[in-house]
C-alpha atoms as a PDB file:
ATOM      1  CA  UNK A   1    -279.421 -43.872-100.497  1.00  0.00           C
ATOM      2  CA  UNK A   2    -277.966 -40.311-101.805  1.00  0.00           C
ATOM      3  CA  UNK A   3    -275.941 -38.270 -99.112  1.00  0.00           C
ATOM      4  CA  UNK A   4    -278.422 -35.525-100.087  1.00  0.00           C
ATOM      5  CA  UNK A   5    -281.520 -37.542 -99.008  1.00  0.00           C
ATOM      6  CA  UNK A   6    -278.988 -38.379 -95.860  1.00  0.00           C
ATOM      7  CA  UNK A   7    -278.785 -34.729 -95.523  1.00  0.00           C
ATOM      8  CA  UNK A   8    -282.332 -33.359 -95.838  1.00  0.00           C
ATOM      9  CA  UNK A   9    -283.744 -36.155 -94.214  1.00  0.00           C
ATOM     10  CA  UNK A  10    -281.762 -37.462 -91.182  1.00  0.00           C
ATOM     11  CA  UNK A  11    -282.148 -40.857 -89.555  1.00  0.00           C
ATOM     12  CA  UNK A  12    -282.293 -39.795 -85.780  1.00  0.00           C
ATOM     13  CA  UNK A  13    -285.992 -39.647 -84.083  1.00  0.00           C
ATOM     14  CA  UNK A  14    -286.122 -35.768 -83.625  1.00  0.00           C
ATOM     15  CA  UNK A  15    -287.587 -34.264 -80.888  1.00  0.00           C
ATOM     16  CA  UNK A  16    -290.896 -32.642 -82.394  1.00  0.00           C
ATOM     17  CA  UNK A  17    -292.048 -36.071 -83.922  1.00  0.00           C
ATOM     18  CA  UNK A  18    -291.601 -37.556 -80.751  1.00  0.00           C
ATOM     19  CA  UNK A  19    -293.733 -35.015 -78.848  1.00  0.00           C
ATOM     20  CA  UNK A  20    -296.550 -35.587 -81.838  1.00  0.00           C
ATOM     21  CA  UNK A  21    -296.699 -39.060 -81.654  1.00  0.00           C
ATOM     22  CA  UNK A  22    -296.937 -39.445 -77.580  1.00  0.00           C
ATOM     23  CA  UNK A  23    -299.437 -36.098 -77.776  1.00  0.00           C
ATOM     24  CA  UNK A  24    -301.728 -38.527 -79.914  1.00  0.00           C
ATOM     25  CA  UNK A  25    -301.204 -41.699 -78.080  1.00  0.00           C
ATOM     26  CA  UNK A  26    -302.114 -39.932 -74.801  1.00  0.00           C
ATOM     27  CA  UNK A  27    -305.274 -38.454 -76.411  1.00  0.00           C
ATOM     28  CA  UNK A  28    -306.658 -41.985 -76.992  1.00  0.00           C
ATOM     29  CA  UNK A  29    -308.065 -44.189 -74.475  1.00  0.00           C
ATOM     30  CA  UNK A  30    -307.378 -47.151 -76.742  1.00  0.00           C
ATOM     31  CA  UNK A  31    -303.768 -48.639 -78.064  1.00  0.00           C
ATOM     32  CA  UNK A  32    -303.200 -47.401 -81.443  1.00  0.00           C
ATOM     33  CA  UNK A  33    -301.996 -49.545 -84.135  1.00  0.00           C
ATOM     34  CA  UNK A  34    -299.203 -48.144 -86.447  1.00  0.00           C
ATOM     35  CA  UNK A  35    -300.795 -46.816 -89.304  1.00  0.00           C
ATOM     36  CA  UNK A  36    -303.448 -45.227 -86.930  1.00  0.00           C
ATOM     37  CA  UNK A  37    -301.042 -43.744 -85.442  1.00  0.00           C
ATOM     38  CA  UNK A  38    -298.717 -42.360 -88.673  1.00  0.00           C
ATOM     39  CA  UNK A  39    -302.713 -41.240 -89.870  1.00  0.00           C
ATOM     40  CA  UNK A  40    -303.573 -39.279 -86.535  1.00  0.00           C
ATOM     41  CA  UNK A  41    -300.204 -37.819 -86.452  1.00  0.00           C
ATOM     42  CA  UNK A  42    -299.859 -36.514 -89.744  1.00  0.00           C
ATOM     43  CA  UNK A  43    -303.260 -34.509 -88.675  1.00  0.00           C
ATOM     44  CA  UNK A  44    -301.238 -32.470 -86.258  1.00  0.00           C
ATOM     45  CA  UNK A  45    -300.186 -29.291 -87.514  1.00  0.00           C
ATOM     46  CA  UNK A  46    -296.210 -29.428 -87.083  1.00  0.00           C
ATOM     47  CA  UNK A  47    -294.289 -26.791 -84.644  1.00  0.00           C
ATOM     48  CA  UNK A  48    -293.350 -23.185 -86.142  1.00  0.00           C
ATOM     49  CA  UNK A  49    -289.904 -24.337 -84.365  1.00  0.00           C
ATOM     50  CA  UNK A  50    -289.943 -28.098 -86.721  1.00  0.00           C
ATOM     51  CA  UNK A  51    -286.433 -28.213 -87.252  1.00  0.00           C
ATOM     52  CA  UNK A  52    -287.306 -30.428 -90.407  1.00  0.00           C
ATOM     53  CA  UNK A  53    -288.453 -27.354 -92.427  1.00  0.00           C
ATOM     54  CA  UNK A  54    -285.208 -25.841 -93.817  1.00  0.00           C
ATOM     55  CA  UNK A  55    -283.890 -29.260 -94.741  1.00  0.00           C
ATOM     56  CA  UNK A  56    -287.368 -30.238 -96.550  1.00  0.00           C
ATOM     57  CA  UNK A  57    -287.647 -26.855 -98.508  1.00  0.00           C
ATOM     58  CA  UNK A  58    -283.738 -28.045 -99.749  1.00  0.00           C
ATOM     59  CA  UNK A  59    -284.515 -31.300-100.256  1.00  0.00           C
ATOM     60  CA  UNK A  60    -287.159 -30.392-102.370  1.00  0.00           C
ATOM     61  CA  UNK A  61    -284.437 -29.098-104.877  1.00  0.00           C
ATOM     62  CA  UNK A  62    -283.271 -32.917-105.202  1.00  0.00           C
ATOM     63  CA  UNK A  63    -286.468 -34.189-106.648  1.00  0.00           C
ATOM     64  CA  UNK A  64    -284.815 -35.316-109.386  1.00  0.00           C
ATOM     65  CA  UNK A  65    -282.229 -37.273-107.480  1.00  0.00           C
ATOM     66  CA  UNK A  66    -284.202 -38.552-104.402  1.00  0.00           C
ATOM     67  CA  UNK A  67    -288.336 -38.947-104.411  1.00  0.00           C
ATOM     68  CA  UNK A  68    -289.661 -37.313-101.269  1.00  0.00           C
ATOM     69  CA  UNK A  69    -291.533 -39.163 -98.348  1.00  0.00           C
ATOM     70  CA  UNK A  70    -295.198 -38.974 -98.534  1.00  0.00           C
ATOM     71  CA  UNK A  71    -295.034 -35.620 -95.507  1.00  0.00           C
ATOM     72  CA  UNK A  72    -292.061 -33.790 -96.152  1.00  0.00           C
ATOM     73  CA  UNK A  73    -292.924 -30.958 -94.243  1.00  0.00           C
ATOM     74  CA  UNK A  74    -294.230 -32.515 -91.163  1.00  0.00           C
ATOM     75  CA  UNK A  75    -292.035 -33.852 -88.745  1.00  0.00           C
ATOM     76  CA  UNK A  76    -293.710 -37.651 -88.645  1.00  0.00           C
ATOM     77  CA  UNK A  77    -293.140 -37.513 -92.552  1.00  0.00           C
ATOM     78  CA  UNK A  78    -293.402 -41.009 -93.655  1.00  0.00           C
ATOM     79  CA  UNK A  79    -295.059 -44.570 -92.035  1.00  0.00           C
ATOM     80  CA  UNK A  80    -291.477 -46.204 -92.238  1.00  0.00           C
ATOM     81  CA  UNK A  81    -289.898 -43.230 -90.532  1.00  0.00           C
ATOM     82  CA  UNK A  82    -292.397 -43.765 -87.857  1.00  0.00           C
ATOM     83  CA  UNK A  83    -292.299 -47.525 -87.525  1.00  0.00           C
ATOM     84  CA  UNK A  84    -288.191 -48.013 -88.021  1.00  0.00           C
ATOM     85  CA  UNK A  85    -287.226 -44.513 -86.466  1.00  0.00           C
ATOM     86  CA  UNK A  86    -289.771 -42.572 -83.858  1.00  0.00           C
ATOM     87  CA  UNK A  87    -291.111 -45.786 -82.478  1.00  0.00           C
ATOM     88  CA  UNK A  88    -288.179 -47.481 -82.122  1.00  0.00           C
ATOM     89  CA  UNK A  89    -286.306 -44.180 -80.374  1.00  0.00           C
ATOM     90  CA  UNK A  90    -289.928 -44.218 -77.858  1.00  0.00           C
ATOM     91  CA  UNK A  91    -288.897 -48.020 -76.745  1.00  0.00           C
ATOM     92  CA  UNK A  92    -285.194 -47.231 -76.388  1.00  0.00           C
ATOM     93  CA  UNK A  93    -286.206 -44.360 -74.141  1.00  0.00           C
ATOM     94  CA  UNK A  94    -289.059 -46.174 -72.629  1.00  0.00           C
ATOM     95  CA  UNK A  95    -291.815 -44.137 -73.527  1.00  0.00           C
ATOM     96  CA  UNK A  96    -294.529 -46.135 -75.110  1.00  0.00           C
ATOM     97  CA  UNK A  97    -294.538 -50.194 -74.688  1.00  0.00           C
ATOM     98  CA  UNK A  98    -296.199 -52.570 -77.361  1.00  0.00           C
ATOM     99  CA  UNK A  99    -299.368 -54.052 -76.056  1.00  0.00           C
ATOM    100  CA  UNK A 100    -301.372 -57.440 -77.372  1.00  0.00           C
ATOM    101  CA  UNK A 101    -304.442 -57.000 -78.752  1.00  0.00           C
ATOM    102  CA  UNK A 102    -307.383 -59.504 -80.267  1.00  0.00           C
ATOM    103  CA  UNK A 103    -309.589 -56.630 -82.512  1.00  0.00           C
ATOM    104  CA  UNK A 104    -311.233 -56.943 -85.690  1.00  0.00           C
ATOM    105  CA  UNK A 105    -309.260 -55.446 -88.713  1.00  0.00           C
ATOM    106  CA  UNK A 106    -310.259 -52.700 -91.028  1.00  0.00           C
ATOM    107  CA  UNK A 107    -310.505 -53.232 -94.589  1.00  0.00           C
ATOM    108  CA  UNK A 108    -307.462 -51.852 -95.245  1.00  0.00           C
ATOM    109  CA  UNK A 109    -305.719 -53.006 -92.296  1.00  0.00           C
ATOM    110  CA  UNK A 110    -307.127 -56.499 -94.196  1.00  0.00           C
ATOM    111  CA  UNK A 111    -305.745 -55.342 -97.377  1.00  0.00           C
ATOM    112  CA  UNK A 112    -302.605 -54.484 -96.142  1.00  0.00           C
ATOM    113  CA  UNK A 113    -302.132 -58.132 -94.660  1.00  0.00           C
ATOM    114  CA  UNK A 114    -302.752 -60.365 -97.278  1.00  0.00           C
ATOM    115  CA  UNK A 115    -300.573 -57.527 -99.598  1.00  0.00           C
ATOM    116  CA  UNK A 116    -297.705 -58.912 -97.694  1.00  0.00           C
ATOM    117  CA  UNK A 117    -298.279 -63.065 -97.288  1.00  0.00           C
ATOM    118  CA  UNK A 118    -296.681 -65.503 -99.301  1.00  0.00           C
ATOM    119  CA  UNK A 119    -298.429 -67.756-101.639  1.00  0.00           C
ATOM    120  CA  UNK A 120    -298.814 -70.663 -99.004  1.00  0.00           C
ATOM    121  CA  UNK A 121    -300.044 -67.833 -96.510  1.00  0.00           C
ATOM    122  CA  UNK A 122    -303.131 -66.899 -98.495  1.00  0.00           C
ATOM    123  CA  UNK A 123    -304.250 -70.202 -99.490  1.00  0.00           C
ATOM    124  CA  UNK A 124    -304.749 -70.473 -95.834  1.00  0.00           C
ATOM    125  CA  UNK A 125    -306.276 -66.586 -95.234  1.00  0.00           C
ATOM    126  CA  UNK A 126    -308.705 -64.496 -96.867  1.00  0.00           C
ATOM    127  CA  UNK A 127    -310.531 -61.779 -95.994  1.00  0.00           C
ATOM    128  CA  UNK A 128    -313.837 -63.489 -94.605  1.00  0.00           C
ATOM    129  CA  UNK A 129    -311.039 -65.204 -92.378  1.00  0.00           C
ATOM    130  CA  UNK A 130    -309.237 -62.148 -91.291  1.00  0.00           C
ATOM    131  CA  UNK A 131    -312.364 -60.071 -90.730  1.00  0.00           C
ATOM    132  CA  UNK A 132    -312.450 -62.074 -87.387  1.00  0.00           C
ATOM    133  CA  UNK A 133    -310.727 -61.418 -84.212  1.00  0.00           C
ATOM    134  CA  UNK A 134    -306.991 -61.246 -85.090  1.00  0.00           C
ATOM    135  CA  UNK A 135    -303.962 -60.477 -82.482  1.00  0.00           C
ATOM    136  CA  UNK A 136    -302.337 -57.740 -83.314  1.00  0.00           C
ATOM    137  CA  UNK A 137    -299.414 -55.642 -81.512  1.00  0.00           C
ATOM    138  CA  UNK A 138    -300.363 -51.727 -80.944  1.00  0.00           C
ATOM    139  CA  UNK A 139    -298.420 -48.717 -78.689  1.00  0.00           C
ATOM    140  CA  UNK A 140    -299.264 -47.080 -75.665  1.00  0.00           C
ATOM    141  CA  UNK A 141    -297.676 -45.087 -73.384  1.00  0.00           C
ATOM    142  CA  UNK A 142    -295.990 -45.878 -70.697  1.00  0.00           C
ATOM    143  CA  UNK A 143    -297.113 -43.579 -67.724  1.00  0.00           C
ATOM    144  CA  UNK A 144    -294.025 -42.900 -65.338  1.00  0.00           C
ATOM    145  CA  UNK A 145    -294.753 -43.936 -61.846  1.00  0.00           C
ATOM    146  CA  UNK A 146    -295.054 -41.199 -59.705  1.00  0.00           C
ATOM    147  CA  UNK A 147    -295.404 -42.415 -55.929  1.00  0.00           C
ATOM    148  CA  UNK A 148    -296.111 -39.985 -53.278  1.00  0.00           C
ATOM    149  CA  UNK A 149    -293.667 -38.214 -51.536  1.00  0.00           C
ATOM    150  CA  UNK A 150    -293.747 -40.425 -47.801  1.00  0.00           C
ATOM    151  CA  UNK A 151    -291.972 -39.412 -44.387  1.00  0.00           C
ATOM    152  CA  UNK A 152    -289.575 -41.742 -43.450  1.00  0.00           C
ATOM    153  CA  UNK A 153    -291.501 -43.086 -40.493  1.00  0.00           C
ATOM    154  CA  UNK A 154    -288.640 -43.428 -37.421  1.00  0.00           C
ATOM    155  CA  UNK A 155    -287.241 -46.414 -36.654  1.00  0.00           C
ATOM    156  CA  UNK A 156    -288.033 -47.815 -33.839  1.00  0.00           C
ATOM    157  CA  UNK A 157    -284.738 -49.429 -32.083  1.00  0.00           C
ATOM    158  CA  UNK A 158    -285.679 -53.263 -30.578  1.00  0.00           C
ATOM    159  CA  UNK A 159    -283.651 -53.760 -27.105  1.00  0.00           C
ATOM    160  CA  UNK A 160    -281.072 -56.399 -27.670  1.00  0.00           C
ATOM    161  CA  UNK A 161    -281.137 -56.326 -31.414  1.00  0.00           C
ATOM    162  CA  UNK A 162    -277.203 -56.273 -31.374  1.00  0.00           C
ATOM    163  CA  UNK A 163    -277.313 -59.480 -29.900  1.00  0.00           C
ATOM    164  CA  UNK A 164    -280.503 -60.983 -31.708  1.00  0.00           C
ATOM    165  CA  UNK A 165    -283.547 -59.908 -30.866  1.00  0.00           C
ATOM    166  CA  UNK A 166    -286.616 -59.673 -33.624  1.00  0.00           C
ATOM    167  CA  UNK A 167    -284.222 -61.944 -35.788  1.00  0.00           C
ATOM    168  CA  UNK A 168    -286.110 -64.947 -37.685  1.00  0.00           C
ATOM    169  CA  UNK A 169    -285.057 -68.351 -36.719  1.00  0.00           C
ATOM    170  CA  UNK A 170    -287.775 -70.169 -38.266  1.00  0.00           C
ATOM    171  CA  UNK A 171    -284.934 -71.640 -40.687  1.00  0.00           C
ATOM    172  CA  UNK A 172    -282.988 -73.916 -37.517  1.00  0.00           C
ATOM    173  CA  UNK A 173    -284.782 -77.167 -36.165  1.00  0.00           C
ATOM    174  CA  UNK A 174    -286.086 -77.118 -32.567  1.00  0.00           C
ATOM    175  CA  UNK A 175    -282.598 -77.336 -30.700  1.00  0.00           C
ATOM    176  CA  UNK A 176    -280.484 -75.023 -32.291  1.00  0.00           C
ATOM    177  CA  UNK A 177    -284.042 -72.948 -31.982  1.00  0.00           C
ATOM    178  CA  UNK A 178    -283.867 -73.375 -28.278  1.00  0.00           C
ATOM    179  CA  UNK A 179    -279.968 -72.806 -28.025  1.00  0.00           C
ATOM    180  CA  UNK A 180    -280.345 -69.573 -29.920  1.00  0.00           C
ATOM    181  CA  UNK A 181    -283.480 -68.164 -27.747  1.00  0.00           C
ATOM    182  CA  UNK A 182    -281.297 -69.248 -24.650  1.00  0.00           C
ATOM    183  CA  UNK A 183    -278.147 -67.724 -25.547  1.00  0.00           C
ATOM    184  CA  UNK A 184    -279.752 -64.185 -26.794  1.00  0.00           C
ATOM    185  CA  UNK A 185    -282.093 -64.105 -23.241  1.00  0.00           C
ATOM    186  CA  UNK A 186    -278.444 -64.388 -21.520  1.00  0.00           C
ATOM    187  CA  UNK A 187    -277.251 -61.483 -23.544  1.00  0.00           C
ATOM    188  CA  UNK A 188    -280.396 -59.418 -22.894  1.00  0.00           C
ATOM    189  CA  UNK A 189    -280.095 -60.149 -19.310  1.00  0.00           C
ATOM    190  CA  UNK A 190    -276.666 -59.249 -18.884  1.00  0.00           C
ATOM    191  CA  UNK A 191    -277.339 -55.592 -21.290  1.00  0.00           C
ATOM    192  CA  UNK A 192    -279.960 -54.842 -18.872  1.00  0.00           C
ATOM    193  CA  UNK A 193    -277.308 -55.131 -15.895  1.00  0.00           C
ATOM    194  CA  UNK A 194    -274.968 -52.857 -18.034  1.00  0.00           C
ATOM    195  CA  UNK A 195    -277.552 -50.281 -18.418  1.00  0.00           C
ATOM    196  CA  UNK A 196    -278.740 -50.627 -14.905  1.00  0.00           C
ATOM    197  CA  UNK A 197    -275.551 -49.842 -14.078  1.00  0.00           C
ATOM    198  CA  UNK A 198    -274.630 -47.129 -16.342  1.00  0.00           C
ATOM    199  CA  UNK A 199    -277.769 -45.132 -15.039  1.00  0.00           C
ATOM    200  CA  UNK A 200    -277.218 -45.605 -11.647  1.00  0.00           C
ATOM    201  CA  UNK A 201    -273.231 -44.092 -11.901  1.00  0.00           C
ATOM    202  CA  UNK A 202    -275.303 -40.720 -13.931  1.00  0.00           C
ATOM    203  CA  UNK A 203    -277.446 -40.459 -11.361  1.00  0.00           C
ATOM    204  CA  UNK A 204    -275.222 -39.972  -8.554  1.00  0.00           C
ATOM    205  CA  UNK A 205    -274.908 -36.515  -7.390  1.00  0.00           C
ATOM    206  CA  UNK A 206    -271.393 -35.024  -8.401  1.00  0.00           C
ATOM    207  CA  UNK A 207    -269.352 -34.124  -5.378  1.00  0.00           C
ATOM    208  CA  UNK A 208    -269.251 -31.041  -3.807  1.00  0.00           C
ATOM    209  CA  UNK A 209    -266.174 -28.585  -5.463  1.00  0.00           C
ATOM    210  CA  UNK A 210    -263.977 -27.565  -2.616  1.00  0.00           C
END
């Protein structure tokens, strides 16, 4: 690859063929495969503000050094810049997910297929054979969770949690069950006394000032 081709067509996912490709993804109710996707996004008129316009009017210049992809103009300007670059920047990021899918294949999807089997692959295939249900991987987005904004009901306190209460001993046999229980109603007992006592010393009336 020519540093001009590096130059007028960079290798980074930009931003306006990520916003076409999840624009057509949402607008389907179905996964999209690939090349349905590179086909319905090269449909989309690209943004006054592409930033890929400058660089493809100068790369245009290098015809004679470097052939141009298929949609130099457009942001989503080739099917490998969409498969190796876009899609792969979407996953990174999180955006879309690949999904599996048992559909029938187009004819060229069929085409396409057998165009890139070995020898021992299409003895075995043909296109009677691959007209049938086949599993195929497809994108779709990922929709971002957005859970409701709840009030932090208040917690209500358990007397004698400190010392046990509300805890789960269903993990001890029977007697350390029944030493536990024992022990934490001696503890409650005894906070109760405390707080008996501490109300009792606020309620007293202060003594008269002299």
């Amino acid at each position: 690859m020519t540093i001009q081709r590096l130059l007028a067509f960079p290798k980074q996912a930009s931003s306006e063929a990520r916003g076409i490709v999840l624009d057509v993804i949402r607008a389907n109710n179905a996964p999209l495969s690939t090349r349905e996707l590179f086909e319905k996004s090269v449909k989309v008129p690209a943004p006054r503000s592409s930033s890929s316009r400058p660089l493809t009017a100068w790369a245009r210049h290098l015809k004679t050094v470097t052939p141009l992809p298929p949609h130099p103009d457009h942001p989503v300007r080739s099917l490998s810049y969409l498969k190796h670059t876009v899609m792969e920047d979407l996953l990174r990021t999180r955006d879309v997910k690949k999904v599996h899918v048992k559909r029938v294949l187009n004819h060229e999807e069929i085409q396409q297929r057998l165009s890139t089997m070995t020898k021992a692959q299409l003895k075995k295939s043909s296109p009677d054979t691959l007209s049938q249900l086949q599993s195929t991987w497809m994108w779709q987005v990922v929709e971002k969770s957005k859970k409701p904004a709840v009030k932090a009901e208040a917690e209500v306190k358990v007397f004698g949690a400190e010392v046990g209460v509300g805890e789960d001993w269903s993990h001890l046999n029977k007697r350390r069950r029944r030493a536990r229980e024992g022990k934490v109603a001696r503890d409650v007992k005894w906070m109760r006394k405390v707080q008996r006592a501490r109300e009792n010393e606020n309620s007293e009336p202060a003594p008269p000032l002299s």
